[in-house]
C-alpha atoms as a PDB file:
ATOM      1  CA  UNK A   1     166.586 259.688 -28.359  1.00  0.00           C
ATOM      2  CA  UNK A   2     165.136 257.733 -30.802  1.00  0.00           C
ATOM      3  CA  UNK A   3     161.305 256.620 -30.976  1.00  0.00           C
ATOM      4  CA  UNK A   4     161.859 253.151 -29.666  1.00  0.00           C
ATOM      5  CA  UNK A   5     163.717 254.376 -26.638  1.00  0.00           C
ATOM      6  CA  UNK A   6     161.377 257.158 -26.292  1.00  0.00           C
ATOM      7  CA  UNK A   7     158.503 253.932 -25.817  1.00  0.00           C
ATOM      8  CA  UNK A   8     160.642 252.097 -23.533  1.00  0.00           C
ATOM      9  CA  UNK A   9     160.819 254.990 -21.403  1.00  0.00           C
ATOM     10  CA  UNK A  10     156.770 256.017 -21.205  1.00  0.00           C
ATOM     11  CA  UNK A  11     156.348 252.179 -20.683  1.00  0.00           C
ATOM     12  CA  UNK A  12     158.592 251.904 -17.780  1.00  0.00           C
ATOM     13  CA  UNK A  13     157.257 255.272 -15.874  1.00  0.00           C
ATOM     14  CA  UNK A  14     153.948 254.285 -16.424  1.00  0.00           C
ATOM     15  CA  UNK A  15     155.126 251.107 -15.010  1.00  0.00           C
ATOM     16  CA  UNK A  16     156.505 252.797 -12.038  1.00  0.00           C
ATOM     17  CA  UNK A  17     153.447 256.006 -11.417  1.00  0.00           C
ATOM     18  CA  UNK A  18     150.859 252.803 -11.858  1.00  0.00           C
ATOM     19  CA  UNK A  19     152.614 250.737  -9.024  1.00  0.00           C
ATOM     20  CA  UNK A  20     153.167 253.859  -6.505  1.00  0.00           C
ATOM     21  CA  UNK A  21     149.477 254.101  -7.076  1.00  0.00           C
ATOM     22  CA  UNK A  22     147.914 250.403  -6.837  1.00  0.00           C
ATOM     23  CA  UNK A  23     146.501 250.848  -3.250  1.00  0.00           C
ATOM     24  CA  UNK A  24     144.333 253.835  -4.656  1.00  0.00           C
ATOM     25  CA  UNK A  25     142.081 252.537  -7.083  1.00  0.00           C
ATOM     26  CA  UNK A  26     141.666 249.032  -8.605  1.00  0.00           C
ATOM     27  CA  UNK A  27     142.157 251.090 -12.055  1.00  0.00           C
ATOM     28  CA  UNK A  28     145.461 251.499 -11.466  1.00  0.00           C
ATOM     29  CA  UNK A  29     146.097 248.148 -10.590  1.00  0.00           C
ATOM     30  CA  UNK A  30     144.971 247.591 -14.631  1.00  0.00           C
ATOM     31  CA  UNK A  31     146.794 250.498 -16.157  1.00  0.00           C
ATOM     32  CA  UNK A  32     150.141 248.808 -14.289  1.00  0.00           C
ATOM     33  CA  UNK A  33     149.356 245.462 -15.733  1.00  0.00           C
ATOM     34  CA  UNK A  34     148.884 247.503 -19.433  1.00  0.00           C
ATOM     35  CA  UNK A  35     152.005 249.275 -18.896  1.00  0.00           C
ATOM     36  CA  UNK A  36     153.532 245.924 -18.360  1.00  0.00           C
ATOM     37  CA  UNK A  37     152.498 244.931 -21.439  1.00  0.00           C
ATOM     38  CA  UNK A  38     153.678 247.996 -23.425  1.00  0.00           C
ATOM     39  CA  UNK A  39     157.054 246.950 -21.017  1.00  0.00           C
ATOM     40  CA  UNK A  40     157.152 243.550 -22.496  1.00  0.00           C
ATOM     41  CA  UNK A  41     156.176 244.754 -25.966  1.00  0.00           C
ATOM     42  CA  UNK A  42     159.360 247.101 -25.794  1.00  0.00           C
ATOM     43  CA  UNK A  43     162.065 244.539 -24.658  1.00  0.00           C
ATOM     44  CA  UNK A  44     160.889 242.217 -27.666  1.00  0.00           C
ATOM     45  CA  UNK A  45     161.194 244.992 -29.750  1.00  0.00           C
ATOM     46  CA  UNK A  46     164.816 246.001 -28.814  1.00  0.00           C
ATOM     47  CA  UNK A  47     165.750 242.136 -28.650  1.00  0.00           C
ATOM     48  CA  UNK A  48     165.933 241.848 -25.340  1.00  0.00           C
ATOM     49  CA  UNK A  49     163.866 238.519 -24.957  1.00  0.00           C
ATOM     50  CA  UNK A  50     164.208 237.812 -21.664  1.00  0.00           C
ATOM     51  CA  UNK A  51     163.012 241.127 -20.144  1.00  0.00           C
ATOM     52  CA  UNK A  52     159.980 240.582 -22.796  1.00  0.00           C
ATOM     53  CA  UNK A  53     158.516 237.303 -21.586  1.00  0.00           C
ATOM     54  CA  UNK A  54     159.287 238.845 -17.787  1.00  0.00           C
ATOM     55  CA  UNK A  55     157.257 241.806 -18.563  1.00  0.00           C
ATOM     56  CA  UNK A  56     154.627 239.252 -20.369  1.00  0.00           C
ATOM     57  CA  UNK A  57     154.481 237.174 -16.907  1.00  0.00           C
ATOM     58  CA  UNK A  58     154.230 240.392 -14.776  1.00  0.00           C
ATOM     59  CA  UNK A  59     151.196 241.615 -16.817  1.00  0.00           C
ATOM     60  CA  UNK A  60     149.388 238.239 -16.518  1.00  0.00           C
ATOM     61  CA  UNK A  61     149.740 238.372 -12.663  1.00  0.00           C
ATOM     62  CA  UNK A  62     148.753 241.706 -12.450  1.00  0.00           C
ATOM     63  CA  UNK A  63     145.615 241.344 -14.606  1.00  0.00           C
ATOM     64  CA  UNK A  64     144.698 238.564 -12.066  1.00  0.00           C
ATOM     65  CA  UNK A  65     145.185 240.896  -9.458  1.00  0.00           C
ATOM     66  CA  UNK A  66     142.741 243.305 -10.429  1.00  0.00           C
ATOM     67  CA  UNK A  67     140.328 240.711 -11.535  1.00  0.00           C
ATOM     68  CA  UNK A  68     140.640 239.511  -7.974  1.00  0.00           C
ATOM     69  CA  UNK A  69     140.219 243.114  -6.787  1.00  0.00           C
ATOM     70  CA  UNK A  70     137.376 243.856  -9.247  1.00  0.00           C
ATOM     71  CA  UNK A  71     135.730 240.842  -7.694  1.00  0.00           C
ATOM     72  CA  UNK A  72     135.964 241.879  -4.168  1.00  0.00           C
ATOM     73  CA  UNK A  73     134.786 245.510  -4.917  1.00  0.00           C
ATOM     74  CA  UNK A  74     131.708 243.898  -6.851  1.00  0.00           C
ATOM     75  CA  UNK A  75     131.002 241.586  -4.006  1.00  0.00           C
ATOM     76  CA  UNK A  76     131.183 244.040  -1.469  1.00  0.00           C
ATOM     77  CA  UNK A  77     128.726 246.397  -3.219  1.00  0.00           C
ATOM     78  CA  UNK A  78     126.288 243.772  -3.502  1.00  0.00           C
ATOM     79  CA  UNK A  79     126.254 243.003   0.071  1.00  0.00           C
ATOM     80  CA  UNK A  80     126.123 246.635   0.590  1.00  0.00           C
ATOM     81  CA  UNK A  81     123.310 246.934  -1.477  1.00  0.00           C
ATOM     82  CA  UNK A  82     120.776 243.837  -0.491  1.00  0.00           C
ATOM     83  CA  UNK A  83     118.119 244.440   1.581  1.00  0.00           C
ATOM     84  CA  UNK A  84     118.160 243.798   5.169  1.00  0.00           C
ATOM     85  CA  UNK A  85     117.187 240.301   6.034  1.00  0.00           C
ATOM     86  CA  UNK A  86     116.797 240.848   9.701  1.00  0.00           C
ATOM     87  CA  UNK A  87     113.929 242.850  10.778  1.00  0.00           C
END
């Protein structure tokens, strides 16, 4: 195998192991959206366009996922964490 196939392959088993994993930790929800990127990164590299800028979309949407998720985790630990308004 050569290196660039080699790259292809880490970036699309990351892809997969990160997506099996989402619902664990909101840090796999970025390492998925990063292995999309090394995804999209690979089909420029081999000319396969299309599968690049698909790979490119998938990483954006994913990033706003775990910004989303991020947000929700910080927001619950703040409510977690104020004092108790009603005594």
């Amino acid at each position: 195998m050569d290196p660039l196939t080699l790259f292809g392959l880490f970036a699309v088993t990351a892809m997969l192991v990160c997506y099996a994993l989402d619902e664990r930790s909101r840090w796999f929800v970025l390492a998925f959206a990063a292995s999309c990127a090394l995804g999209s990164v690979y089909g420029f590299l081999q000319g396969a366009w299309p599968f690049g800028v698909v790979e490119a979309i998938w990483s954006l949407v994913a990033m706003r996922r775990w910004w989303l998720v991020s947000r929700r985790v910080r927001n619950r630990s703040s409510i977690e964490s104020a004092p108790d308004e009603s005594r």
